[in-house]
N, C-alpha and C. Protein backbone atom coordinates (compact mmCIF):
# COMPACT_ATOMS: atom_id res chain seq x y z
N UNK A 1 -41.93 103.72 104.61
CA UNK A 1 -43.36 103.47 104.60
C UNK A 1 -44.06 104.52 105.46
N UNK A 2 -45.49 104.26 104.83
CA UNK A 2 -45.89 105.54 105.68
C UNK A 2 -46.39 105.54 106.96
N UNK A 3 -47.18 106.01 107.53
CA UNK A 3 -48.00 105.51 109.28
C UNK A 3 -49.19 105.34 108.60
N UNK A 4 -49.70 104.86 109.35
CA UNK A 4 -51.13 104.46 108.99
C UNK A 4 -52.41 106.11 108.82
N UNK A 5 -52.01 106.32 110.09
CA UNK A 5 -52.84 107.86 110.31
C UNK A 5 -52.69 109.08 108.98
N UNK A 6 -50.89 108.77 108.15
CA UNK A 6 -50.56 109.31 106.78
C UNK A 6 -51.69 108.97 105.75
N UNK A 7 -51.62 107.90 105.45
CA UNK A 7 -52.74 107.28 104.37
C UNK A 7 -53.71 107.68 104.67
N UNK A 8 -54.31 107.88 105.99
CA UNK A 8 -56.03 108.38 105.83
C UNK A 8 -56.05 109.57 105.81
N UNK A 9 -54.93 110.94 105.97
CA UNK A 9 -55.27 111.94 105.54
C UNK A 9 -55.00 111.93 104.42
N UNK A 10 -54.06 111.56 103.52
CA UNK A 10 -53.74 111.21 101.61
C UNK A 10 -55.39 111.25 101.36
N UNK A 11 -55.83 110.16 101.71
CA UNK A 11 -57.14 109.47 101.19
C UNK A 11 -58.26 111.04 101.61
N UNK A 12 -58.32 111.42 102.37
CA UNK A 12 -59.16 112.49 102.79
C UNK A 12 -58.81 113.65 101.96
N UNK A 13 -57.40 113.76 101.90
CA UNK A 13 -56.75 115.14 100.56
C UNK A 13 -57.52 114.40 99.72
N UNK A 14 -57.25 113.72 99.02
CA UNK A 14 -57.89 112.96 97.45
C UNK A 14 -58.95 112.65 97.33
N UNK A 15 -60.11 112.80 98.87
CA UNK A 15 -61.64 112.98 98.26
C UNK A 15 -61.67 114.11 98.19
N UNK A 16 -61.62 114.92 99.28
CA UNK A 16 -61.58 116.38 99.03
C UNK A 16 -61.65 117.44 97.55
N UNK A 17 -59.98 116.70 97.65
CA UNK A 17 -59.39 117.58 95.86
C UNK A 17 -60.46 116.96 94.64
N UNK A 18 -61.11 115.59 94.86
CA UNK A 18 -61.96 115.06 93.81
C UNK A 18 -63.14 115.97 93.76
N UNK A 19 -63.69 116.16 95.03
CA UNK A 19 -64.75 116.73 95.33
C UNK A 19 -64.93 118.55 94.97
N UNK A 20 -63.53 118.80 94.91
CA UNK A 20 -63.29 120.09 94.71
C UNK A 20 -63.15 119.95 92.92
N UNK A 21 -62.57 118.95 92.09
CA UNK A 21 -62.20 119.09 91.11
C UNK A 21 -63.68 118.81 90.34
N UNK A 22 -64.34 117.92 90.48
CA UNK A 22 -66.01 118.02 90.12
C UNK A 22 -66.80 119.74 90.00
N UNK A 23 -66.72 120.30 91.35
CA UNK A 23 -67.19 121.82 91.35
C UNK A 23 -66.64 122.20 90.17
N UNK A 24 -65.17 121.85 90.16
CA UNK A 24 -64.11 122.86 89.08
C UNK A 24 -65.21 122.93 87.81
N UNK A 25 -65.17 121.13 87.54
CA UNK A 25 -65.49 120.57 86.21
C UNK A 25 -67.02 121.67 85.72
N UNK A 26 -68.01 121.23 86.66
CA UNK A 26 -69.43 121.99 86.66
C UNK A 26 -69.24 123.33 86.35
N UNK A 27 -68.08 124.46 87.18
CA UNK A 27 -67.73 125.65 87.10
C UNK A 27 -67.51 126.30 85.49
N UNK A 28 -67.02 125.19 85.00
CA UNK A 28 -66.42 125.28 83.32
C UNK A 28 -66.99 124.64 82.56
N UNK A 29 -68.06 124.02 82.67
CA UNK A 29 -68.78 123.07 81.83
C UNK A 29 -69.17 123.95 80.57
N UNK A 30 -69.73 125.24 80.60
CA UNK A 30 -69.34 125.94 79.33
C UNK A 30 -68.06 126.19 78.55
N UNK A 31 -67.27 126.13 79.34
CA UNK A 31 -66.10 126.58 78.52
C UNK A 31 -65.29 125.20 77.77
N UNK A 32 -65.93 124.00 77.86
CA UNK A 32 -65.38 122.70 76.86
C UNK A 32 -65.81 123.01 75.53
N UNK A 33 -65.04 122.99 75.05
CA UNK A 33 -64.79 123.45 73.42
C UNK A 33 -64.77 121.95 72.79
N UNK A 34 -64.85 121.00 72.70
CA UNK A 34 -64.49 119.53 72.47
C UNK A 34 -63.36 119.04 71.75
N UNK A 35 -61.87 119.53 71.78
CA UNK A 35 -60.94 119.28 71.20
C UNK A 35 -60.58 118.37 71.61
N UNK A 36 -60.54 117.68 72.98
CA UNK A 36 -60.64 116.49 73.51
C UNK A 36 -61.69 115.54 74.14
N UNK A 37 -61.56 114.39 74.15
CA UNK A 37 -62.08 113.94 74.69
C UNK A 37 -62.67 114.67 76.09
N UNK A 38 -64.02 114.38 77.16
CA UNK A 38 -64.55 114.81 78.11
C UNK A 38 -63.98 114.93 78.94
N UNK A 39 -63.69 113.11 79.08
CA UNK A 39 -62.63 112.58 80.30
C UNK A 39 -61.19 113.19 80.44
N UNK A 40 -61.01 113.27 79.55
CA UNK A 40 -59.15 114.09 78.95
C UNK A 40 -59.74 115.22 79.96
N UNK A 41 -60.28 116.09 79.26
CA UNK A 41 -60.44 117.51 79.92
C UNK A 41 -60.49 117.52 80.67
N UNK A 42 -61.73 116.84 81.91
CA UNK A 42 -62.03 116.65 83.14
C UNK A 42 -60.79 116.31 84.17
N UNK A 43 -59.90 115.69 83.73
CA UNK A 43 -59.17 114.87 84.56
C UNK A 43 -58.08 115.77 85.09
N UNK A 44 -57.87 116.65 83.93
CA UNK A 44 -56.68 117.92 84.17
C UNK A 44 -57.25 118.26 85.70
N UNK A 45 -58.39 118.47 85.41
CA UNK A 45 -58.83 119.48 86.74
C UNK A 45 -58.67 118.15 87.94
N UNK A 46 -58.98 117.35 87.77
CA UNK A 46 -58.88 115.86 89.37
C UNK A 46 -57.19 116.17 89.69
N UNK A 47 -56.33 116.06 88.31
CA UNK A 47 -55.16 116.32 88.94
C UNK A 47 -54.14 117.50 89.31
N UNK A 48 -54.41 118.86 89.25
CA UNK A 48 -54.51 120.31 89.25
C UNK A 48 -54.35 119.99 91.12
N UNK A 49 -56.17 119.89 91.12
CA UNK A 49 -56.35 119.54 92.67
C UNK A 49 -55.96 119.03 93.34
N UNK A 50 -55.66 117.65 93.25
CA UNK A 50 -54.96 116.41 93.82
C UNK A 50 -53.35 117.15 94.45
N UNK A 51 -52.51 117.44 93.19
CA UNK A 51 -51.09 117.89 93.45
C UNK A 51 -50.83 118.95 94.12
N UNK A 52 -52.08 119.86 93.89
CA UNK A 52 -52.26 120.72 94.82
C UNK A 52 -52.16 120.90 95.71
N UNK A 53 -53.18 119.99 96.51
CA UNK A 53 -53.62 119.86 97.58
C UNK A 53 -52.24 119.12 98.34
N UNK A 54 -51.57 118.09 97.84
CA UNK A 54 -50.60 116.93 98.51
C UNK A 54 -49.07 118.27 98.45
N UNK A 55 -49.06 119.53 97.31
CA UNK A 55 -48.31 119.56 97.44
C UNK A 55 -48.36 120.73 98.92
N UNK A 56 -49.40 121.23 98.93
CA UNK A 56 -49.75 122.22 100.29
C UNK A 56 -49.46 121.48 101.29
N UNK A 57 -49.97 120.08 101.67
CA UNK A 57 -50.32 119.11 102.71
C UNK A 57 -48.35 118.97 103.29
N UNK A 58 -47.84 118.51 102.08
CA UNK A 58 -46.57 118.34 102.57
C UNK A 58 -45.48 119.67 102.82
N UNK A 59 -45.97 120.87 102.66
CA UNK A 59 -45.49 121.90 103.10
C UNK A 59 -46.00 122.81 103.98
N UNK A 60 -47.12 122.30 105.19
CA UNK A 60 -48.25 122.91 105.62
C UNK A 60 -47.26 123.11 106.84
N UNK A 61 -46.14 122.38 107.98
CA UNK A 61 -45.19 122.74 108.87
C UNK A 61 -43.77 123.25 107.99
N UNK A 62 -43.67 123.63 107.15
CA UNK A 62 -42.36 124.37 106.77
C UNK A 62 -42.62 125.79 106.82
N UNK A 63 -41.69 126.53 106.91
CA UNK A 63 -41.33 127.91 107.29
C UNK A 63 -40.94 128.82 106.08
N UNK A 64 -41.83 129.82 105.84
CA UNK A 64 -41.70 130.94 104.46
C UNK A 64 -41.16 131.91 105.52
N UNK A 65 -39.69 132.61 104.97
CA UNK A 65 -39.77 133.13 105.49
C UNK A 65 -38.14 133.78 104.83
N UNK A 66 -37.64 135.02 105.35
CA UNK A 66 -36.62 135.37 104.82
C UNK A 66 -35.34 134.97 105.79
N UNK A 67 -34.41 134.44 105.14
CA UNK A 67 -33.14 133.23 105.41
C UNK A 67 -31.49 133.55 105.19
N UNK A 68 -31.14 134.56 105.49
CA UNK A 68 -29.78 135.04 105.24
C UNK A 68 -28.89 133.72 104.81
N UNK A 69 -29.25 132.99 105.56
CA UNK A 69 -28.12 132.08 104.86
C UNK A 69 -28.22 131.40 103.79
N UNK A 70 -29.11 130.92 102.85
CA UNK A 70 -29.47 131.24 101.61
C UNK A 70 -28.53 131.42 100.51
N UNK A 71 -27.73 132.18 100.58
CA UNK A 71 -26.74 132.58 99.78
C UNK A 71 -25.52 131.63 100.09
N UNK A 72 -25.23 131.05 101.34
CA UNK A 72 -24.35 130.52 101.43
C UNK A 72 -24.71 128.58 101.24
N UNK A 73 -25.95 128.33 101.00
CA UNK A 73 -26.08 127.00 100.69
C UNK A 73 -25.92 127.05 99.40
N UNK A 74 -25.79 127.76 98.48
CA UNK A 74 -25.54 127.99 97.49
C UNK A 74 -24.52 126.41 96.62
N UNK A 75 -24.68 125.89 95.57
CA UNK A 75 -23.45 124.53 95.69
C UNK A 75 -22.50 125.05 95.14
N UNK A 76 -21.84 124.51 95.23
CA UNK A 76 -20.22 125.35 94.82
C UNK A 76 -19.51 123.37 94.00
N UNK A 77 -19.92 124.07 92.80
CA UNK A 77 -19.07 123.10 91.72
C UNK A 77 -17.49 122.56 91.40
N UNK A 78 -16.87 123.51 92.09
CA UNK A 78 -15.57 124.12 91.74
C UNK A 78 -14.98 124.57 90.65
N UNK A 79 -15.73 125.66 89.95
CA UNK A 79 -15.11 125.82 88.50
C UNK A 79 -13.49 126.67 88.80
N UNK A 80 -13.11 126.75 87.49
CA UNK A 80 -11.74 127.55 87.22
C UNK A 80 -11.90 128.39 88.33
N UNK A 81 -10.52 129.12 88.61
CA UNK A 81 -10.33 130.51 89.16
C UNK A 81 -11.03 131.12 88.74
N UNK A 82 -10.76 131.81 87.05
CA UNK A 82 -11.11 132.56 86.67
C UNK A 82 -12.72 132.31 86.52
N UNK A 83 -13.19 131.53 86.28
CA UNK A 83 -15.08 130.87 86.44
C UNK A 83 -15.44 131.48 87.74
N UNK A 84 -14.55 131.45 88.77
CA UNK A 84 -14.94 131.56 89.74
C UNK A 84 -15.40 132.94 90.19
N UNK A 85 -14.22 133.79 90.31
CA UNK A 85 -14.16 134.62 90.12
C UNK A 85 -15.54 135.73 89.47
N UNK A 86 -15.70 135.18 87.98
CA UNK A 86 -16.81 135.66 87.58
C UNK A 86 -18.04 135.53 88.18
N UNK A 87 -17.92 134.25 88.57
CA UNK A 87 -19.27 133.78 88.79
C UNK A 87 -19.52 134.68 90.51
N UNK A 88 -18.40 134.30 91.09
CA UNK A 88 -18.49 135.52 92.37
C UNK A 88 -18.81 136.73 92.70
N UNK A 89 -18.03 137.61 91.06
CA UNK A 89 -19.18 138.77 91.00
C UNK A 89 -20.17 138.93 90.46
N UNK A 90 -21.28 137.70 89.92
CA UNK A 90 -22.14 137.89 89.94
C UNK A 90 -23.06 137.58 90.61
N UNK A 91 -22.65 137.00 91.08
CA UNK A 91 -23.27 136.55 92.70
C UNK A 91 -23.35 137.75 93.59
N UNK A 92 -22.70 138.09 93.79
CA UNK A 92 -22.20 139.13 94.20
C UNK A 92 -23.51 140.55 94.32
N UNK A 93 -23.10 141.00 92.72
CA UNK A 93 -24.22 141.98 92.31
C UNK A 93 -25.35 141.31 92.14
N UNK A 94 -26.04 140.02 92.41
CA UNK A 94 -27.41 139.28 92.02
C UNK A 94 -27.90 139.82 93.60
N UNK A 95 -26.82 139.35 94.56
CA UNK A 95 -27.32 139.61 96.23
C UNK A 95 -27.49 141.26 96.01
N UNK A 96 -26.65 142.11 96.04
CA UNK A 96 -26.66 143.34 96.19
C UNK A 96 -27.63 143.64 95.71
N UNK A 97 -28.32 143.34 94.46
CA UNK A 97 -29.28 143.71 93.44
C UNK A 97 -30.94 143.57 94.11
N UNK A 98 -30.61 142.20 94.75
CA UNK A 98 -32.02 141.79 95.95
C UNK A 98 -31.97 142.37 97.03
N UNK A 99 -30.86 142.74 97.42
CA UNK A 99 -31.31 143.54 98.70
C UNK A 99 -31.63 145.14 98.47
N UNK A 100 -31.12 145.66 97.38
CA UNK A 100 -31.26 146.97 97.26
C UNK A 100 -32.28 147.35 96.19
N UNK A 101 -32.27 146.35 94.99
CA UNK A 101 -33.61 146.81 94.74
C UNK A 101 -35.41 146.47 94.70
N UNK A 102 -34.93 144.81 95.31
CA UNK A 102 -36.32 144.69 95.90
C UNK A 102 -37.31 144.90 96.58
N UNK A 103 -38.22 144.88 96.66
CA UNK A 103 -39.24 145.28 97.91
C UNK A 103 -38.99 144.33 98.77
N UNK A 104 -39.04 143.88 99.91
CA UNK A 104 -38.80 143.07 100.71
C UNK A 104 -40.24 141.95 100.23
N UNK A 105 -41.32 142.27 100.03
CA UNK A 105 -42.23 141.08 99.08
C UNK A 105 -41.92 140.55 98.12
N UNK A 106 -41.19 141.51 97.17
CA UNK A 106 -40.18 140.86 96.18
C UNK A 106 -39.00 140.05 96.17
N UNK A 107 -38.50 140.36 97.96
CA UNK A 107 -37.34 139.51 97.85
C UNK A 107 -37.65 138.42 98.38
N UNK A 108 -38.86 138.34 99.20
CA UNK A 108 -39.88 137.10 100.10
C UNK A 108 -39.96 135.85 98.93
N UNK A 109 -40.33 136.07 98.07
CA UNK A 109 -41.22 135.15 96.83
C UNK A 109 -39.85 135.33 96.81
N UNK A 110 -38.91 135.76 95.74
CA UNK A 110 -38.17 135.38 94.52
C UNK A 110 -36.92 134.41 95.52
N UNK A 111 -36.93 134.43 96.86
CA UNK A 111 -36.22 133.46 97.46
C UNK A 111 -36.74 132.51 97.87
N UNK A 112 -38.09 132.82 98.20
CA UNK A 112 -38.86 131.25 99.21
C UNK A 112 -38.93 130.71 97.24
N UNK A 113 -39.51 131.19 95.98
CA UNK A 113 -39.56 130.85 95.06
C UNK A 113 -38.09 129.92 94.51
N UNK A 114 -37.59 130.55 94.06
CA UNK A 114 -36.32 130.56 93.51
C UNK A 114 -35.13 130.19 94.15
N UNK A 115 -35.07 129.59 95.20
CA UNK A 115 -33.64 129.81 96.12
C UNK A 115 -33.81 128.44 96.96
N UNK A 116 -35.39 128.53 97.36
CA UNK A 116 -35.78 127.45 98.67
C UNK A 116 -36.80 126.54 97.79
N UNK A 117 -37.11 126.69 96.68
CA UNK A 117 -38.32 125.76 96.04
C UNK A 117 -39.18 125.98 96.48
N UNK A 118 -39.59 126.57 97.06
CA UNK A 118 -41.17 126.72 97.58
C UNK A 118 -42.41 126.48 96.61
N UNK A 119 -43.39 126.05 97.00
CA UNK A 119 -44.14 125.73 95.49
C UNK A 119 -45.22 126.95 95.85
N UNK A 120 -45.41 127.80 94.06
CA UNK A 120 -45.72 128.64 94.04
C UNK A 120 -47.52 129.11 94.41
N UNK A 121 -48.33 127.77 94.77
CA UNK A 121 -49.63 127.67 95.10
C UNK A 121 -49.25 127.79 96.75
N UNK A 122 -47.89 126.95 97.07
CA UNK A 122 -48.32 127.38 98.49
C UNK A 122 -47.52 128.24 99.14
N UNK A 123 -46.85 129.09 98.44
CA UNK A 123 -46.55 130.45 98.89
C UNK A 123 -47.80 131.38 98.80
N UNK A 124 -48.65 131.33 97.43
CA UNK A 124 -49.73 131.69 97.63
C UNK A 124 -50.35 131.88 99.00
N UNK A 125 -50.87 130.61 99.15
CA UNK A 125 -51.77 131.00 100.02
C UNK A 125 -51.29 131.30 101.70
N UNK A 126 -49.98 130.75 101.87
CA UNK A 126 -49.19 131.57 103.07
C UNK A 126 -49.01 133.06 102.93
N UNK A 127 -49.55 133.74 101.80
CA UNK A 127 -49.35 135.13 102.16
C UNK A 127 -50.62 135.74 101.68
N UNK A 128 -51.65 134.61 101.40
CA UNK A 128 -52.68 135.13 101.50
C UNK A 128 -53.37 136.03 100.11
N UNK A 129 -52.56 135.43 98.89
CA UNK A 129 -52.26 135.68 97.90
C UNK A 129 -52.82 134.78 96.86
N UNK A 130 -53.30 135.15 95.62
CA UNK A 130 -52.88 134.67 94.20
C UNK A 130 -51.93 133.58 93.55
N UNK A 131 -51.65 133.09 92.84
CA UNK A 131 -50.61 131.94 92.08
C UNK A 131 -50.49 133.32 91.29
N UNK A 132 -51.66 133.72 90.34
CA UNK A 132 -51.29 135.22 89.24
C UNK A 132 -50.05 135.65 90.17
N UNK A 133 -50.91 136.67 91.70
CA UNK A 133 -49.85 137.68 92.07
C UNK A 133 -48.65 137.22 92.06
N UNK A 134 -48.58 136.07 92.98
CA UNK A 134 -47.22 135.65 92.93
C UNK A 134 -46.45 135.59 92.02
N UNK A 135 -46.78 134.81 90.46
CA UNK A 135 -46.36 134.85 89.68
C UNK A 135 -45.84 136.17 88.85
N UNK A 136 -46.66 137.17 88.99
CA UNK A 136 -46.05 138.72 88.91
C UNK A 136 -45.58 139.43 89.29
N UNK A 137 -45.18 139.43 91.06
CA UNK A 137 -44.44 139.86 91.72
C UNK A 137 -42.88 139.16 91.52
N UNK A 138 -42.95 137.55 91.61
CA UNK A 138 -42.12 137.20 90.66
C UNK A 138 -41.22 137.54 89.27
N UNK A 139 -42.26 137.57 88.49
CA UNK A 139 -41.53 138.39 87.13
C UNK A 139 -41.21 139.82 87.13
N UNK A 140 -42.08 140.33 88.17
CA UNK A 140 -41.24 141.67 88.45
C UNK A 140 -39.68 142.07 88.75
N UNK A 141 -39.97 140.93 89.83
CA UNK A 141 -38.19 141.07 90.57
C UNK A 141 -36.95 140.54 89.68
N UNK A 142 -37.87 139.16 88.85
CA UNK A 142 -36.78 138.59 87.71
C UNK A 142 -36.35 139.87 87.01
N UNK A 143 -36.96 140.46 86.15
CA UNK A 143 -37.03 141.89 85.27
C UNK A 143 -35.78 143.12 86.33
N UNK A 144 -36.19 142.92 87.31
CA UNK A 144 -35.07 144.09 88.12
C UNK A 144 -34.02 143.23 88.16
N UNK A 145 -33.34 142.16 88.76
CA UNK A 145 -32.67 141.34 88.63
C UNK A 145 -31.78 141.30 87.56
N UNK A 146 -32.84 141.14 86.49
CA UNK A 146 -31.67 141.02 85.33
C UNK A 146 -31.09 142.04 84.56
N UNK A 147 -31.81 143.26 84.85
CA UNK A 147 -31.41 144.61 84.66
C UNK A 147 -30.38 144.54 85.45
N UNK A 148 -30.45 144.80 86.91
CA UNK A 148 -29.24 145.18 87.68
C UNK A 148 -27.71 144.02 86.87
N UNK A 149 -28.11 143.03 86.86
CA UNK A 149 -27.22 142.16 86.19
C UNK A 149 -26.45 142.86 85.03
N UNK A 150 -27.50 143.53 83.94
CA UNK A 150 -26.45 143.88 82.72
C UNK A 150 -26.38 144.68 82.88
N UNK A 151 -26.71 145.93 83.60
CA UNK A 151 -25.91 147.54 83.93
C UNK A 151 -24.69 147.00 84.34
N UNK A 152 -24.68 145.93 85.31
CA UNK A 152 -23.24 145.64 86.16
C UNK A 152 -22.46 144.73 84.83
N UNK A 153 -22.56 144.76 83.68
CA UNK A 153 -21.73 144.26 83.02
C UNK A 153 -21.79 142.77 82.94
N UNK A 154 -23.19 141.96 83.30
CA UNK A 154 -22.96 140.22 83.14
C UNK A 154 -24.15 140.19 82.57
N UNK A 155 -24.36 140.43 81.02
CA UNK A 155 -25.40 140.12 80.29
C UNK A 155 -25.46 140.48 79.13
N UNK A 156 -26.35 140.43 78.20
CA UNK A 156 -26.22 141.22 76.96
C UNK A 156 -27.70 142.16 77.20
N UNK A 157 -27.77 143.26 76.59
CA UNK A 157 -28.67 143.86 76.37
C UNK A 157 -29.99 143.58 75.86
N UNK A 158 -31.14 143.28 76.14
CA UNK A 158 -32.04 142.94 74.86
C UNK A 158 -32.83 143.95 74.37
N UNK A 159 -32.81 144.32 73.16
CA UNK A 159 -33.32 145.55 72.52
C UNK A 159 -35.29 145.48 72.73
């Protein structure tokens, strides 16, 4: 259960994000095309904000940040030797691949992203950033990533 003092900031996120999701609504009031209902449309934006906001709120004391050990929380399933094995060197060249050919911003996101869950609105704004940028600095590093992957022999080519 929660504390009491929890619920009244919830309740304060959720006027807030309402209050913010109204602006949204007004902001775009041209751009309703009427394929749905008003309320349909409108509501996307109440809950956009809402999850938003609760999901920032609950990550507002956690730490972005780069984590060597990372690689070693990794879960370990126990496949075959030989599974293993494979899967070791690609692990292997996936690390080598982030440390050598990322930018260190690239390797920031695609681990606080990809590795630690970080949610990608509030990496955003811990670096003072975009959801876009992030999201492209992101697909950047995926794109090097999976290159380095099939030069090193664990992929197929895509033409």
């Amino acid at each position: 259960m929660l504390p009491a003092h929890a619920f009244n900031d919830v309740d304060d996120l959720c006027a807030q994000a309402a209050s913010d999701a109204v602006m949204a609504v007004l902001a775009k009031l041209n751009t309703f095309r009427g394929d749905a209902r008003f309320t349909t449309w409108a509501c996307k934006f109440a809950i956009l904000e809402t999850s938003s906001r609760l999901r920032r709120h609950a990550w507002r004391h956690q730490k972005v940040e780069l984590d060597d050990t990372t690689w070693d929380r990794l879960p370990d399933k126990a496949p075959s030797v030989l599974q293993q094995l494979e899967n070791d060197q690609v692990v292997s060249t996936l690390h080598r691949a982030v440390a050598e050919q990322l930018t260190e911003r690239q390797r920031l996101i695609f681990q606080s992203v990809a590795m630690d869950d970080v949610p990608i609105d509030v990496l955003a704004e811990r670096l003072g950033s975009s959801r876009g940028a992030i999201y492209k600095t992101l697909h950047d590093a995926r794109a090097k990533l999976r290159q380095a992957l099939i030069d090193a022999g664990h992929g197929e080519r895509v033409s």
